[in-house]
PDB file of N, CA and C in Angstrom:
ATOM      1  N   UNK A   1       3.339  58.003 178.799  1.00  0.00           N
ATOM      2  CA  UNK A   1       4.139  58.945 179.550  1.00  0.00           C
ATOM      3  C   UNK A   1       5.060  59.687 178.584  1.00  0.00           C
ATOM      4  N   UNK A   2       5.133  60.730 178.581  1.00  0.00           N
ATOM      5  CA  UNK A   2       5.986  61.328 178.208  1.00  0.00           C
ATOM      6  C   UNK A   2       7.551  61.045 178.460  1.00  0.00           C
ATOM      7  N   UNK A   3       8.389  61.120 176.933  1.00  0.00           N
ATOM      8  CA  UNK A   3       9.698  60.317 176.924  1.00  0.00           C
ATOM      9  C   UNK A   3      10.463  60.296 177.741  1.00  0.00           C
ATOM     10  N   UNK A   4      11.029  61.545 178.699  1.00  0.00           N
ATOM     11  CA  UNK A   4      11.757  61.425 179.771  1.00  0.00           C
ATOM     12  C   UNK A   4      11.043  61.037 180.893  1.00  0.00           C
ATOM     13  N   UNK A   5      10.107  60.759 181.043  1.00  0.00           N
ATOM     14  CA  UNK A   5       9.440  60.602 182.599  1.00  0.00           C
ATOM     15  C   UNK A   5       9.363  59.318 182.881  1.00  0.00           C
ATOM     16  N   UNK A   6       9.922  58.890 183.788  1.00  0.00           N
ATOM     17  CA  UNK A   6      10.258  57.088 184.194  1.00  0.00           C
ATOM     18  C   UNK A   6       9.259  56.980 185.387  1.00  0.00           C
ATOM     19  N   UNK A   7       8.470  55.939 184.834  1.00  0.00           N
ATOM     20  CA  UNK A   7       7.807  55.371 185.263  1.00  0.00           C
ATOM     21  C   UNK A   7       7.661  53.978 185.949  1.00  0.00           C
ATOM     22  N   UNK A   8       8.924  53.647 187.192  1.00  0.00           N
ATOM     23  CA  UNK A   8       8.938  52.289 187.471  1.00  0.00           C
ATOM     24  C   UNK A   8       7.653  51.188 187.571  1.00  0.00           C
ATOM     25  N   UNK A   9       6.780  51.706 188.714  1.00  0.00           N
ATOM     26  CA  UNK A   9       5.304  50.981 188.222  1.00  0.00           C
ATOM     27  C   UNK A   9       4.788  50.502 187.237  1.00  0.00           C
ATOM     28  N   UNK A  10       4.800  51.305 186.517  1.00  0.00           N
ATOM     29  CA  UNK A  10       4.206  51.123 185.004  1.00  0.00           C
ATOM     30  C   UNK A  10       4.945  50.819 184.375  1.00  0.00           C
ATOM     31  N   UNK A  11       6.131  50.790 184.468  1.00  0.00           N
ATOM     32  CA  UNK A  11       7.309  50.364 183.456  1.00  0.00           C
ATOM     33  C   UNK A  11       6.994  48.568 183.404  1.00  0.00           C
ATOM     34  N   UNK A  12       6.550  48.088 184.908  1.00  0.00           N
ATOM     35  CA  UNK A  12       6.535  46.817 184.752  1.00  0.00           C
ATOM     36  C   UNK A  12       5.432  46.218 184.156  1.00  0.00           C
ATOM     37  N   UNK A  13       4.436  46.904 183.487  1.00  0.00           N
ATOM     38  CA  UNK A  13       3.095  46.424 182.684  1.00  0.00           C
ATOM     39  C   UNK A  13       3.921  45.473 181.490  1.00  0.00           C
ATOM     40  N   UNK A  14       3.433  44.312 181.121  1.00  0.00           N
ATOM     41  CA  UNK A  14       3.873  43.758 180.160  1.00  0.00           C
ATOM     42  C   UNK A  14       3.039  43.770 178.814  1.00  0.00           C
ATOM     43  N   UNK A  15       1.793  44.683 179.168  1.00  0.00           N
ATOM     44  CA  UNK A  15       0.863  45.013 177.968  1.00  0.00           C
ATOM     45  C   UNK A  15      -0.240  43.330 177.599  1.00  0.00           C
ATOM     46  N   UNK A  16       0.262  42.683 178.366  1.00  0.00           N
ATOM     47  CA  UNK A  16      -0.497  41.442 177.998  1.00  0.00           C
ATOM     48  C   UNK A  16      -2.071  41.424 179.057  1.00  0.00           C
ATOM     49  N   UNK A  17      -2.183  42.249 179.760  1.00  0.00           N
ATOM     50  CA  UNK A  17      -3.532  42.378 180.877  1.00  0.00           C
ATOM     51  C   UNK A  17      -4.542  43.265 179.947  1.00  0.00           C
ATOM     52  N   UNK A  18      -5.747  42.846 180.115  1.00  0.00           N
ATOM     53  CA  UNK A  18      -6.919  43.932 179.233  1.00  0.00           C
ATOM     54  C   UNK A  18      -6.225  44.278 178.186  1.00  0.00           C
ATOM     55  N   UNK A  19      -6.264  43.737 177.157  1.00  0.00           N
ATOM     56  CA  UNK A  19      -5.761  43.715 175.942  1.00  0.00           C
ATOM     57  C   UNK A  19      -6.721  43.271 175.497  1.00  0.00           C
ATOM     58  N   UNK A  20      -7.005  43.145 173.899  1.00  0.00           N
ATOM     59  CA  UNK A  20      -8.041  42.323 172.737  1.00  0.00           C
ATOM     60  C   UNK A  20      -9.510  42.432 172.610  1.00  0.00           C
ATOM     61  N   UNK A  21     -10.511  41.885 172.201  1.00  0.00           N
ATOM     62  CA  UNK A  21     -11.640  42.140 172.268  1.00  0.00           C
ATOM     63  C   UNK A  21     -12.560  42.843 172.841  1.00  0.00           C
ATOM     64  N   UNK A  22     -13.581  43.020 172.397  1.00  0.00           N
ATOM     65  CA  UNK A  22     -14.765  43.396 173.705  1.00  0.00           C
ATOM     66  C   UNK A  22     -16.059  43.906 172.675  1.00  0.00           C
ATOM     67  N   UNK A  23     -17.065  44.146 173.532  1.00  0.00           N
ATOM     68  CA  UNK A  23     -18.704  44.489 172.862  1.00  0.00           C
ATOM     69  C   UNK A  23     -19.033  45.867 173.959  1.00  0.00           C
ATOM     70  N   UNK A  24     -19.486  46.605 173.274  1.00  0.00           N
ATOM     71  CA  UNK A  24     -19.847  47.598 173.932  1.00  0.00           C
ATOM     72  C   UNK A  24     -21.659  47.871 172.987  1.00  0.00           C
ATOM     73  N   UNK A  25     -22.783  47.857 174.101  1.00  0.00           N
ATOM     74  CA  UNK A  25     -24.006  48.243 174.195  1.00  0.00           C
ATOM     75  C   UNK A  25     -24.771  49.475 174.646  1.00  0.00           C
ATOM     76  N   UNK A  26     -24.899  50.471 173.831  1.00  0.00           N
ATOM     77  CA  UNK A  26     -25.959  51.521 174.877  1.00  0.00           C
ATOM     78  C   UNK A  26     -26.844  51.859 174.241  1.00  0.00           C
ATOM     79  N   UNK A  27     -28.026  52.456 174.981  1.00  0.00           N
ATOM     80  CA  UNK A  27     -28.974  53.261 174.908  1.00  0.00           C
ATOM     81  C   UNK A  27     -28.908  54.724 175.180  1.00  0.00           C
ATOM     82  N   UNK A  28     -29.692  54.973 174.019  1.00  0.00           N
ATOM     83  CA  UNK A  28     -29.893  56.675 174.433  1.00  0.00           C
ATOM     84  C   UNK A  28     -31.330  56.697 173.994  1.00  0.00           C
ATOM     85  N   UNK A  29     -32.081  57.507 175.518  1.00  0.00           N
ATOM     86  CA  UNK A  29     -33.249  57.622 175.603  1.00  0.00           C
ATOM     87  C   UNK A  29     -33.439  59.317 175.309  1.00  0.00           C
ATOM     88  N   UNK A  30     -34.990  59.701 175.526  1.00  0.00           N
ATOM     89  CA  UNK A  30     -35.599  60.918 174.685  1.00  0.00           C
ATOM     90  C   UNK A  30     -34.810  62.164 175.219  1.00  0.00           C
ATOM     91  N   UNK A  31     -34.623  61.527 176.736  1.00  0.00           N
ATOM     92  CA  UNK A  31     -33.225  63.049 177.586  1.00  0.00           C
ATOM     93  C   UNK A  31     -32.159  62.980 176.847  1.00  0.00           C
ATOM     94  N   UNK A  32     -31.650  61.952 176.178  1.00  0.00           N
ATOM     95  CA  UNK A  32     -30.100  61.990 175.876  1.00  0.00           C
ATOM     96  C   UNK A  32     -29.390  61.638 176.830  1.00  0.00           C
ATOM     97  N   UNK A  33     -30.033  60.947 177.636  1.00  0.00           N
ATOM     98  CA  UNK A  33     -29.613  59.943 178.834  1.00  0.00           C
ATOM     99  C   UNK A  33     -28.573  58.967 178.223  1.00  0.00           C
ATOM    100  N   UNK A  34     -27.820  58.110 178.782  1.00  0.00           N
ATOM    101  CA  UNK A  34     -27.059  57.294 178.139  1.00  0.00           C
ATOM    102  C   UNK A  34     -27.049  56.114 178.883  1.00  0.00           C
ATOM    103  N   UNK A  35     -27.179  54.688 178.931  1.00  0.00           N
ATOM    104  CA  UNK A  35     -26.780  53.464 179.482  1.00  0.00           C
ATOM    105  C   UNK A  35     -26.363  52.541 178.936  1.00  0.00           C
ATOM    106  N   UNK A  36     -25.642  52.066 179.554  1.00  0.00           N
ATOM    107  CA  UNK A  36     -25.058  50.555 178.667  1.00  0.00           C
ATOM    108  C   UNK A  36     -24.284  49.378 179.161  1.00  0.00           C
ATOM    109  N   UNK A  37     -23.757  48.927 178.466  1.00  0.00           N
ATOM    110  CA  UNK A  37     -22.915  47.606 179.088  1.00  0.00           C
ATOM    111  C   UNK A  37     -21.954  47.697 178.255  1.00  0.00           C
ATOM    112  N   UNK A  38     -20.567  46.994 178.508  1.00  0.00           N
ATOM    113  CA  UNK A  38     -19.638  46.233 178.521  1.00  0.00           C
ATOM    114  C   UNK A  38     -18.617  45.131 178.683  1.00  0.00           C
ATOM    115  N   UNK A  39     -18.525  44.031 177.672  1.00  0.00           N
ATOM    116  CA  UNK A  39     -17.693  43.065 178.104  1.00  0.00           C
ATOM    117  C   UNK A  39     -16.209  43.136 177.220  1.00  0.00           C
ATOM    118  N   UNK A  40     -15.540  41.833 178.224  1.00  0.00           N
ATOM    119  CA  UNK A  40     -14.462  41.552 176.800  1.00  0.00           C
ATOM    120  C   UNK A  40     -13.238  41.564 177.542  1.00  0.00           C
ATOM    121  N   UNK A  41     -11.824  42.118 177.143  1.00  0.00           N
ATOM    122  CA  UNK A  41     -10.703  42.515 177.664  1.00  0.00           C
ATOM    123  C   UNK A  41     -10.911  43.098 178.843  1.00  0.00           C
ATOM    124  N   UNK A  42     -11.569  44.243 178.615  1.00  0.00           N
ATOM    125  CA  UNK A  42     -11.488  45.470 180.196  1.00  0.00           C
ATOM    126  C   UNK A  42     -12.352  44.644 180.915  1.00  0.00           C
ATOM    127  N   UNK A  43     -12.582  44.115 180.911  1.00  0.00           N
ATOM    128  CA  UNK A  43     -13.844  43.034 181.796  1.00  0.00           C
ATOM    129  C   UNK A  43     -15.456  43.447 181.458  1.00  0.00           C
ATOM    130  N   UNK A  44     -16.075  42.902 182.485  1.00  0.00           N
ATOM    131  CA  UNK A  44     -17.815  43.811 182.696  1.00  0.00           C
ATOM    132  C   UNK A  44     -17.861  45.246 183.323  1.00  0.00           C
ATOM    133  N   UNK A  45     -18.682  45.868 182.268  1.00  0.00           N
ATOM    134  CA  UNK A  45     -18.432  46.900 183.071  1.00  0.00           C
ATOM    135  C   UNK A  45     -19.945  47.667 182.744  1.00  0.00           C
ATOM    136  N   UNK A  46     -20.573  48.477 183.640  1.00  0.00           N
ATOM    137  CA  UNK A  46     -21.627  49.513 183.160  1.00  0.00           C
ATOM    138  C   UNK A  46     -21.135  50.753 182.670  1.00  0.00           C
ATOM    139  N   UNK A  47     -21.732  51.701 181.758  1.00  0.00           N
ATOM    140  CA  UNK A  47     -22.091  52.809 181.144  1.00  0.00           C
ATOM    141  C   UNK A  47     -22.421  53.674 181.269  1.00  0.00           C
ATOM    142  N   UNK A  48     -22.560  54.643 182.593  1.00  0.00           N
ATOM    143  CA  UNK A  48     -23.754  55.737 181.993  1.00  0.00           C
ATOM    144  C   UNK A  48     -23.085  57.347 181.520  1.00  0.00           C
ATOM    145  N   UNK A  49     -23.982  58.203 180.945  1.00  0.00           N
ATOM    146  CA  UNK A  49     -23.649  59.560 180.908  1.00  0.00           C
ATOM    147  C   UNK A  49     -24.723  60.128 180.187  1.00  0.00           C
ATOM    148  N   UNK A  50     -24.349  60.818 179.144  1.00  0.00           N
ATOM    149  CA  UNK A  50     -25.023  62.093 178.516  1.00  0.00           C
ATOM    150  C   UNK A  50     -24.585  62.110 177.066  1.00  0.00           C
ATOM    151  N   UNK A  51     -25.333  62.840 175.995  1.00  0.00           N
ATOM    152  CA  UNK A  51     -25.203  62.926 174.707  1.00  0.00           C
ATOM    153  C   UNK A  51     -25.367  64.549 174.651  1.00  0.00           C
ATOM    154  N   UNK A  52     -24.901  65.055 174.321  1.00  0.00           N
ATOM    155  CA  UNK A  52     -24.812  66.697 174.345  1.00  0.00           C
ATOM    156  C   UNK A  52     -24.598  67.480 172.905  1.00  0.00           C
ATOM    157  N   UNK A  53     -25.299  68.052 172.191  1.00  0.00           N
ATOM    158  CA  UNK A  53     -25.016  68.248 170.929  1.00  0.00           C
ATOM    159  C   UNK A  53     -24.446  66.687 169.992  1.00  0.00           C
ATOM    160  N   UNK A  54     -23.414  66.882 169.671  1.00  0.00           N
ATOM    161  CA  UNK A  54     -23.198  66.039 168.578  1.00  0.00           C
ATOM    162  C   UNK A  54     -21.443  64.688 170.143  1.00  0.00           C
ATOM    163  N   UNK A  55     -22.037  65.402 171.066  1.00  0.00           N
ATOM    164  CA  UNK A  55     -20.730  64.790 171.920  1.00  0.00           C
ATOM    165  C   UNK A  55     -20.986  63.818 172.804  1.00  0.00           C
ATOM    166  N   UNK A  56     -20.752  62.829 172.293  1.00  0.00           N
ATOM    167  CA  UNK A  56     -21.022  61.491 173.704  1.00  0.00           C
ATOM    168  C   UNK A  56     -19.684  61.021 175.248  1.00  0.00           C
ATOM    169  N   UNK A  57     -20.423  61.144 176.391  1.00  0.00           N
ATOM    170  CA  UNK A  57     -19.509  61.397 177.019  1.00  0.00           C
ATOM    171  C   UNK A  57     -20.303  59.837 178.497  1.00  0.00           C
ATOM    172  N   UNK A  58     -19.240  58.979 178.747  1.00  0.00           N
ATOM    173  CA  UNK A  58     -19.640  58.134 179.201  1.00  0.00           C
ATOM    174  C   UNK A  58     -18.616  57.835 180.880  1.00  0.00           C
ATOM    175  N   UNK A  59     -19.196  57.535 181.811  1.00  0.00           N
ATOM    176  CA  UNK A  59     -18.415  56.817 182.466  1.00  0.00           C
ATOM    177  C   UNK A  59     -18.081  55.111 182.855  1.00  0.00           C
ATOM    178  N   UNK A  60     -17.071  54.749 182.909  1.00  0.00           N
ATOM    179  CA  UNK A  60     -17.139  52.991 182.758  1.00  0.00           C
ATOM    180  C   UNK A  60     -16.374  52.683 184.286  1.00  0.00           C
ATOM    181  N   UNK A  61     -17.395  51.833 184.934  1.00  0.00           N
ATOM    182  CA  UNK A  61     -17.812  51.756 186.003  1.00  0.00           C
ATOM    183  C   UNK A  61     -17.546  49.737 185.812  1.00  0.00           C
ATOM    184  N   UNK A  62     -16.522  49.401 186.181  1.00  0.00           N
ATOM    185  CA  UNK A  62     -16.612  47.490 186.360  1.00  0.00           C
ATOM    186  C   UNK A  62     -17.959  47.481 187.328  1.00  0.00           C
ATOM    187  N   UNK A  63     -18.549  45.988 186.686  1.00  0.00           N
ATOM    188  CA  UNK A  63     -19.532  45.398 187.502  1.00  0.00           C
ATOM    189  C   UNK A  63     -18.965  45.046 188.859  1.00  0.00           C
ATOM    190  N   UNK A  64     -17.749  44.458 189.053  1.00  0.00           N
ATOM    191  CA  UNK A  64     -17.414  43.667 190.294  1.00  0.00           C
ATOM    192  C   UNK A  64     -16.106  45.012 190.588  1.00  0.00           C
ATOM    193  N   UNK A  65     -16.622  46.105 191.457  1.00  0.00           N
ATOM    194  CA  UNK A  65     -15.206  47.413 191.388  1.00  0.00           C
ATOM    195  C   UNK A  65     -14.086  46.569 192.368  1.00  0.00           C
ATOM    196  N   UNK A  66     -14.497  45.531 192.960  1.00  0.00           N
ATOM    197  CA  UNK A  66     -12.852  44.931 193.785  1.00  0.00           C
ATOM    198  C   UNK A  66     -12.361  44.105 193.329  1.00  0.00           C
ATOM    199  N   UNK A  67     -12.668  43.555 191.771  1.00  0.00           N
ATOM    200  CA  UNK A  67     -11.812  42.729 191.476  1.00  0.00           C
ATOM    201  C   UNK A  67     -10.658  43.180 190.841  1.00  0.00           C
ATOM    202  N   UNK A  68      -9.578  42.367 191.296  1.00  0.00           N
ATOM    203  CA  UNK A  68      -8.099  42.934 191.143  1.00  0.00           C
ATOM    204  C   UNK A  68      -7.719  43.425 189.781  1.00  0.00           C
ATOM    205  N   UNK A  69      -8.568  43.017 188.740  1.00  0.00           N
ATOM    206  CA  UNK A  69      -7.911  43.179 187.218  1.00  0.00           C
ATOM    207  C   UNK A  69      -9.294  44.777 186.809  1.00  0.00           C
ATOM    208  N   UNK A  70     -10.235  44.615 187.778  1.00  0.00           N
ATOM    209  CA  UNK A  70     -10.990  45.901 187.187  1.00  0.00           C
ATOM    210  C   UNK A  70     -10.699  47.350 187.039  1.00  0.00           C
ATOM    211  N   UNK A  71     -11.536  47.632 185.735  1.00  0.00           N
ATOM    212  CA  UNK A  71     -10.851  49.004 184.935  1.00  0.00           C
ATOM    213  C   UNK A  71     -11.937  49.825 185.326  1.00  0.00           C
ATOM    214  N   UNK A  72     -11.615  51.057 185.257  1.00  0.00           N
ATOM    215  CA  UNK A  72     -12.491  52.493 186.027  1.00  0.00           C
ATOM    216  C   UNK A  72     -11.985  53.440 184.462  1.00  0.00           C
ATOM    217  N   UNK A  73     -13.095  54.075 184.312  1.00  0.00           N
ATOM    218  CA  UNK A  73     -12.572  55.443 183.181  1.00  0.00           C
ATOM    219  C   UNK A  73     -13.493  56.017 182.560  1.00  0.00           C
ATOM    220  N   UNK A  74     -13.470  55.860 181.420  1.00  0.00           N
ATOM    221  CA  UNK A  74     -14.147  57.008 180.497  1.00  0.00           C
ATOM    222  C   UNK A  74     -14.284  56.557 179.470  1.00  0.00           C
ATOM    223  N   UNK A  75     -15.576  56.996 178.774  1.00  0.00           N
ATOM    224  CA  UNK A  75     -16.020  56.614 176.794  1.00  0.00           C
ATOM    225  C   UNK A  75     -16.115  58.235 176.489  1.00  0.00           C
ATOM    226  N   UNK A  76     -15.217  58.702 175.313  1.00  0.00           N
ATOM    227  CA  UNK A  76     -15.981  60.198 174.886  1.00  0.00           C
ATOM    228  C   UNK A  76     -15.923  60.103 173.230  1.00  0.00           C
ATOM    229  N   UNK A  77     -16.977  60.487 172.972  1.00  0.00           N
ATOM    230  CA  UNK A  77     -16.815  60.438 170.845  1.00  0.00           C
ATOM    231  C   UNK A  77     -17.919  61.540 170.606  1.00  0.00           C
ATOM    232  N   UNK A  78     -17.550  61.361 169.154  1.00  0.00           N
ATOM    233  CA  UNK A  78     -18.514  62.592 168.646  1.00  0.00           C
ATOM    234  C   UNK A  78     -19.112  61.963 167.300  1.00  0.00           C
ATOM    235  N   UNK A  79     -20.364  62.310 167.495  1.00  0.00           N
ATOM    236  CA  UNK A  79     -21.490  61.674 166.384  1.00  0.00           C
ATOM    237  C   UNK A  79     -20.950  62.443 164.919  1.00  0.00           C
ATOM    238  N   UNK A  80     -20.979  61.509 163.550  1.00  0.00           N
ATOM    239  CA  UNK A  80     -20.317  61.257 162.485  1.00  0.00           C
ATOM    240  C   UNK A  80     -21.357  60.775 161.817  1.00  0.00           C
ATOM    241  N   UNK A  81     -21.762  61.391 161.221  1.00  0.00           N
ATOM    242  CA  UNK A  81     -23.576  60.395 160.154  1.00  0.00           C
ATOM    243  C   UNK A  81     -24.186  59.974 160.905  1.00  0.00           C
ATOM    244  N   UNK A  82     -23.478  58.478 160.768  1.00  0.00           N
ATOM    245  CA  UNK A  82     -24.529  57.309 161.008  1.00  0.00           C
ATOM    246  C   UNK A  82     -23.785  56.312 161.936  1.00  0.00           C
ATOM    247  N   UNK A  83     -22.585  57.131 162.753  1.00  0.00           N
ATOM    248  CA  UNK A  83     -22.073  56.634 163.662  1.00  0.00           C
ATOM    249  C   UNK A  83     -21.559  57.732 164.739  1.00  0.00           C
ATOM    250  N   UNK A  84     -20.775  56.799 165.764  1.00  0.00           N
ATOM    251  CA  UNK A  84     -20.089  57.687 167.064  1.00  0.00           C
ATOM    252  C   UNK A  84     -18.387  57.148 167.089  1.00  0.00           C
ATOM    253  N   UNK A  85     -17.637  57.721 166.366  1.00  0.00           N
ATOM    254  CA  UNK A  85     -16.553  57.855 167.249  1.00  0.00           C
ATOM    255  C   UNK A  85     -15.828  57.932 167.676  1.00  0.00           C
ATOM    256  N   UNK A  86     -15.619  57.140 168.631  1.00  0.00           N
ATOM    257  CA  UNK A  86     -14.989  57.183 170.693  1.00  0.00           C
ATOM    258  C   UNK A  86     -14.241  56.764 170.750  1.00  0.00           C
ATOM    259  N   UNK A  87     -13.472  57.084 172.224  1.00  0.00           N
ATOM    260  CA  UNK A  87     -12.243  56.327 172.289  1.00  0.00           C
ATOM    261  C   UNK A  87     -12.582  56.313 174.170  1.00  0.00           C
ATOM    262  N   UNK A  88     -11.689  54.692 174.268  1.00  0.00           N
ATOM    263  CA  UNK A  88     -12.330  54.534 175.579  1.00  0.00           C
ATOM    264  C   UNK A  88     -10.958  54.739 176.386  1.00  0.00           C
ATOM    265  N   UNK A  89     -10.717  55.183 177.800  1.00  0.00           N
ATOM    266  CA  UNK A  89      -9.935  55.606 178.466  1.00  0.00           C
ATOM    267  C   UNK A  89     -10.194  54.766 179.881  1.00  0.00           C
ATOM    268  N   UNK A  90      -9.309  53.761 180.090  1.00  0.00           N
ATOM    269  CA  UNK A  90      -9.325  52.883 181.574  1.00  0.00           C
ATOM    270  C   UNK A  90      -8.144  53.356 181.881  1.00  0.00           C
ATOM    271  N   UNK A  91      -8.211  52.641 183.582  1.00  0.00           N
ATOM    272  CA  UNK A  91      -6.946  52.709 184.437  1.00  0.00           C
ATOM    273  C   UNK A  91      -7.468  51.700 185.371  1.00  0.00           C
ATOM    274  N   UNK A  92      -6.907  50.627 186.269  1.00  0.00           N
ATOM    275  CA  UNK A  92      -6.978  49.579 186.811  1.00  0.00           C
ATOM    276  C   UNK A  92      -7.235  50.832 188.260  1.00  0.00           C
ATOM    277  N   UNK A  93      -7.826  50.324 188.902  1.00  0.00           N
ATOM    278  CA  UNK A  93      -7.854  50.611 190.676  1.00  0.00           C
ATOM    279  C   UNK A  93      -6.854  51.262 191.081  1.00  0.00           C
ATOM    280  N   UNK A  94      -5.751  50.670 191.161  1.00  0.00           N
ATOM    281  CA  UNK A  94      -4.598  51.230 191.192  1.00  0.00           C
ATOM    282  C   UNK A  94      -3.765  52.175 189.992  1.00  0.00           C
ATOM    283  N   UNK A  95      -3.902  52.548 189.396  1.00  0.00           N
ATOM    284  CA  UNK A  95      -3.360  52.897 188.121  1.00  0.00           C
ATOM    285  C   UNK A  95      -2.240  52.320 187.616  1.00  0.00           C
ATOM    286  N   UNK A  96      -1.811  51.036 187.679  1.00  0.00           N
ATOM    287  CA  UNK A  96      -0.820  50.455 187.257  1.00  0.00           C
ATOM    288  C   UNK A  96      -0.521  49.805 185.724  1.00  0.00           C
ATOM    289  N   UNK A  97      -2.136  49.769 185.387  1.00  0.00           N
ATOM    290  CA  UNK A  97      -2.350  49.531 183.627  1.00  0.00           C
ATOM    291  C   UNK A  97      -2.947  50.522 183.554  1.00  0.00           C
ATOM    292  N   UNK A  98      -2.540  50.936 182.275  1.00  0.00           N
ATOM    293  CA  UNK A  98      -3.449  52.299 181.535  1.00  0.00           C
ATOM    294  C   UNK A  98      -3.967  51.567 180.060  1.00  0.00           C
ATOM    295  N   UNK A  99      -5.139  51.964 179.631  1.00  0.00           N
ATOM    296  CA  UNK A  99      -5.658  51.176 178.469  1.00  0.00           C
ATOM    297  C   UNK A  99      -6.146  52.440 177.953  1.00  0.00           C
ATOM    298  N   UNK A 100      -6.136  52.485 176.205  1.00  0.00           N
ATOM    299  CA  UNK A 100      -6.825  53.332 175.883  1.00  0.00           C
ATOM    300  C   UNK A 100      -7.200  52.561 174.690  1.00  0.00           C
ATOM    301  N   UNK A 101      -8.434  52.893 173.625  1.00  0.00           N
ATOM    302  CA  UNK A 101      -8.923  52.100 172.722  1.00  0.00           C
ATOM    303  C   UNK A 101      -9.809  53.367 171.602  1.00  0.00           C
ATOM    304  N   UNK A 102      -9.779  53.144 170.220  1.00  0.00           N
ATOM    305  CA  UNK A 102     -10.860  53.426 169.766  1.00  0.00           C
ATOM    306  C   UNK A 102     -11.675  52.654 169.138  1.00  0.00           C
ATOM    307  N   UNK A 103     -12.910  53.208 169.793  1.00  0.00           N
ATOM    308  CA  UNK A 103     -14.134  52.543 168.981  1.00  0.00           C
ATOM    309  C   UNK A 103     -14.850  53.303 168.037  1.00  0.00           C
ATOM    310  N   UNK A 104     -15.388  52.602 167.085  1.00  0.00           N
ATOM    311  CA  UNK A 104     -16.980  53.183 166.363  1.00  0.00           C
ATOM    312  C   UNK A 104     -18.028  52.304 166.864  1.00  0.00           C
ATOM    313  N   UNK A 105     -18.849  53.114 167.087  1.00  0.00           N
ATOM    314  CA  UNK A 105     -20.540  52.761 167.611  1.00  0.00           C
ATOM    315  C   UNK A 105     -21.732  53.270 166.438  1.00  0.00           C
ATOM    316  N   UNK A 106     -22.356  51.919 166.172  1.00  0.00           N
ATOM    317  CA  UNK A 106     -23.323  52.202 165.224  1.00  0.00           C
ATOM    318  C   UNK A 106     -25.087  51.440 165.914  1.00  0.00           C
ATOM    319  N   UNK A 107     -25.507  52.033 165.189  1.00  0.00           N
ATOM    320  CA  UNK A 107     -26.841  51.626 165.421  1.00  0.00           C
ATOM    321  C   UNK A 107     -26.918  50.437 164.951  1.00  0.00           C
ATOM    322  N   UNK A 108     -27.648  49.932 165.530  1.00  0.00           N
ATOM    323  CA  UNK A 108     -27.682  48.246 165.593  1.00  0.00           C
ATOM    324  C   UNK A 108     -29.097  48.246 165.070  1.00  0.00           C
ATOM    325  N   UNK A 109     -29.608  47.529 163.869  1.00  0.00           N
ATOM    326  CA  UNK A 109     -30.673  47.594 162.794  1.00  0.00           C
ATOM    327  C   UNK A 109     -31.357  46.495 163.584  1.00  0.00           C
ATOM    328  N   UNK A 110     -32.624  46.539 163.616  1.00  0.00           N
ATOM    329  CA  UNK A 110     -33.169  45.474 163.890  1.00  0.00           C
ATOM    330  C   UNK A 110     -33.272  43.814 163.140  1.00  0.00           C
ATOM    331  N   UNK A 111     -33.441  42.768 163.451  1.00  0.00           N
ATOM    332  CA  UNK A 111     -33.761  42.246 162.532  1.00  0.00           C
ATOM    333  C   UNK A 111     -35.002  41.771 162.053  1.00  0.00           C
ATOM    334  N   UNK A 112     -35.465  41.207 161.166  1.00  0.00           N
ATOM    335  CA  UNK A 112     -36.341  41.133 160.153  1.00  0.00           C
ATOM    336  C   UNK A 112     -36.923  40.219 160.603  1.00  0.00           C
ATOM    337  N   UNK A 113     -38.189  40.405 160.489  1.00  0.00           N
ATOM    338  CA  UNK A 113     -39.252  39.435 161.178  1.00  0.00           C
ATOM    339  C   UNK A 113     -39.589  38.605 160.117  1.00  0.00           C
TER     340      UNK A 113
END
């Protein structure tokens, strides 16, 4: 929030909810389709969207949308070599936690037979 704007609701976040870890998985198929998964801090969550020129643009969708701690938002990054990135944008159901994060997303090499 911007410095003067008081925010009682949110004032009471103690920053300790969806905090720390997480794995993020997707696919991009021959459309530039996008799917994926998510675990970790923000909880489970699905993936989908679009790859558009060099711009990845995602929506994050919790597996379980009524559970009380689930996050709703957004993945957007922009392809870099041999990576993507992003930065992820939640808000709880209510908007009472706001989370924001950056990630890099790389291609995941197969392994060796």
């Amino acid at each position: 929030m911007p410095p003067r704007v008081q925010d009682k609701v949110r004032s009471k976040d103690d920053g300790k909810m969806a905090i720390g870890a997480g794995n993020i998985s997707i696919t991009i198929n021959e459309n530039l389709e996008v799917q994926g998964k998510t675990d970790g801090a923000l909880g489970a969550a699905s993936l989908r969207g679009k790859v558009e020129k060099d711009e990845l643009r995602l929506q994050f969708f919790p597996t379980d949308p009524l559970d009380k701690h689930a996050m709703f938002g957004m993945v957007s990054g922009v392809r870099k070599d041999d990576r993507i990135d992003a930065r992820i944008r939640v808000a709880s159901g209510d908007v009472t936690v706001v989370r924001e994060a950056d990630v890099v997303l790389r291609r995941k090499t197969p392994a060796p037979n």
